[in-house]
Protein backbone atom coordinates (compact mmCIF):
# COMPACT_ATOMS: atom_id res chain seq x y z
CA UNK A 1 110.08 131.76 95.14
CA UNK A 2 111.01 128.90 92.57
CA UNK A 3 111.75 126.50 95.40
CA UNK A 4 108.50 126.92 97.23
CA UNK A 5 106.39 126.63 93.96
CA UNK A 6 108.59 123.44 93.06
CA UNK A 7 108.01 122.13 96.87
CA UNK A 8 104.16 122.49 96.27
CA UNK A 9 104.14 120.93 93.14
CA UNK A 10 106.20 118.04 94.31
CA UNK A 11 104.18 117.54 97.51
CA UNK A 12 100.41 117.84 94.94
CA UNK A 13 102.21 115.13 92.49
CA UNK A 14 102.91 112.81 95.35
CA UNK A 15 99.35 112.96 96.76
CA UNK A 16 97.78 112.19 93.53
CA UNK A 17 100.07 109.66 92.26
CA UNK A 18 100.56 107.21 95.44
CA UNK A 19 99.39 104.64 95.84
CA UNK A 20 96.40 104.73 98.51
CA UNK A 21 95.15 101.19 98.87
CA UNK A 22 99.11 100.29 99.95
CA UNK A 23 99.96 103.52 101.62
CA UNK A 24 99.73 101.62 105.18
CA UNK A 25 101.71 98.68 104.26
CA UNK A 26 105.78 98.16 104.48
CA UNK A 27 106.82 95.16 102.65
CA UNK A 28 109.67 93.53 103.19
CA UNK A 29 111.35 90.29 101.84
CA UNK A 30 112.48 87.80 103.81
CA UNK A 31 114.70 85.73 101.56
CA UNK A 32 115.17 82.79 103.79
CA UNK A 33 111.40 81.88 102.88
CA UNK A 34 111.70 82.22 99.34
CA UNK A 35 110.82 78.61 98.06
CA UNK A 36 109.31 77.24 94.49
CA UNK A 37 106.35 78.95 95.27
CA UNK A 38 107.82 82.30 94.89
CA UNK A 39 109.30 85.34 96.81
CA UNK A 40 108.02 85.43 100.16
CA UNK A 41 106.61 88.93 101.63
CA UNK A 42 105.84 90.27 105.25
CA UNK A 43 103.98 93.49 106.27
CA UNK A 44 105.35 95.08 109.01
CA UNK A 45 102.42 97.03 109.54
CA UNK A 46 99.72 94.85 109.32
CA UNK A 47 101.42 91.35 109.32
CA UNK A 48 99.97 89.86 106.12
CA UNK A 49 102.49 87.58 104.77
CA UNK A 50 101.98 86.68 100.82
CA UNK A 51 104.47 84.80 98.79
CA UNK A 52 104.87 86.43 94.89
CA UNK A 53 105.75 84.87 91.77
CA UNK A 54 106.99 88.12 90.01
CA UNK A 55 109.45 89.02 92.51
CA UNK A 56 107.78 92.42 93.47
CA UNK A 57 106.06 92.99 96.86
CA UNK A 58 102.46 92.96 96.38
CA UNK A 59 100.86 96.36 94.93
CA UNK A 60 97.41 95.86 97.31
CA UNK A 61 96.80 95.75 100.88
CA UNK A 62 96.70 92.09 102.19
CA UNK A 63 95.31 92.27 105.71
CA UNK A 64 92.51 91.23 105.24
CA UNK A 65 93.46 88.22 103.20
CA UNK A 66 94.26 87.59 99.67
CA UNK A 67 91.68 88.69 97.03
């Protein structure tokens, strides 16, 4: 009974804590374009490519083009 209430609360946290406006994107780095500009980024979902200055894929959706 423990494990199914722990299961639901896990699965309520998730929904509530993810992040929605990047839930359709998969970053990944491609180090062989990293350059002075920064780390460079590619969606596999959408495409968007976005190089980053902090290392960290980007935390929005860039489909549509940067904001």
């Amino acid at each position: 009974m423990h494990i199914l209430i722990g299961l639901v609360l896990a699965f309520v946290l998730i929904a509530i804590f993810s992040n929605r406006k990047t839930r359709g994107c998969r970053w990944r780095a491609d180090r062989r374009r990293n350059g002075a500009a920064g780390d460079f980024y590619m969606c596999v979902a959408c495409g968007a490519e976005v190089f980053t200055t902090d290392g960290a894929p980007p935390k929005i959706c860039l489909k549509d083009g940067p904001r």
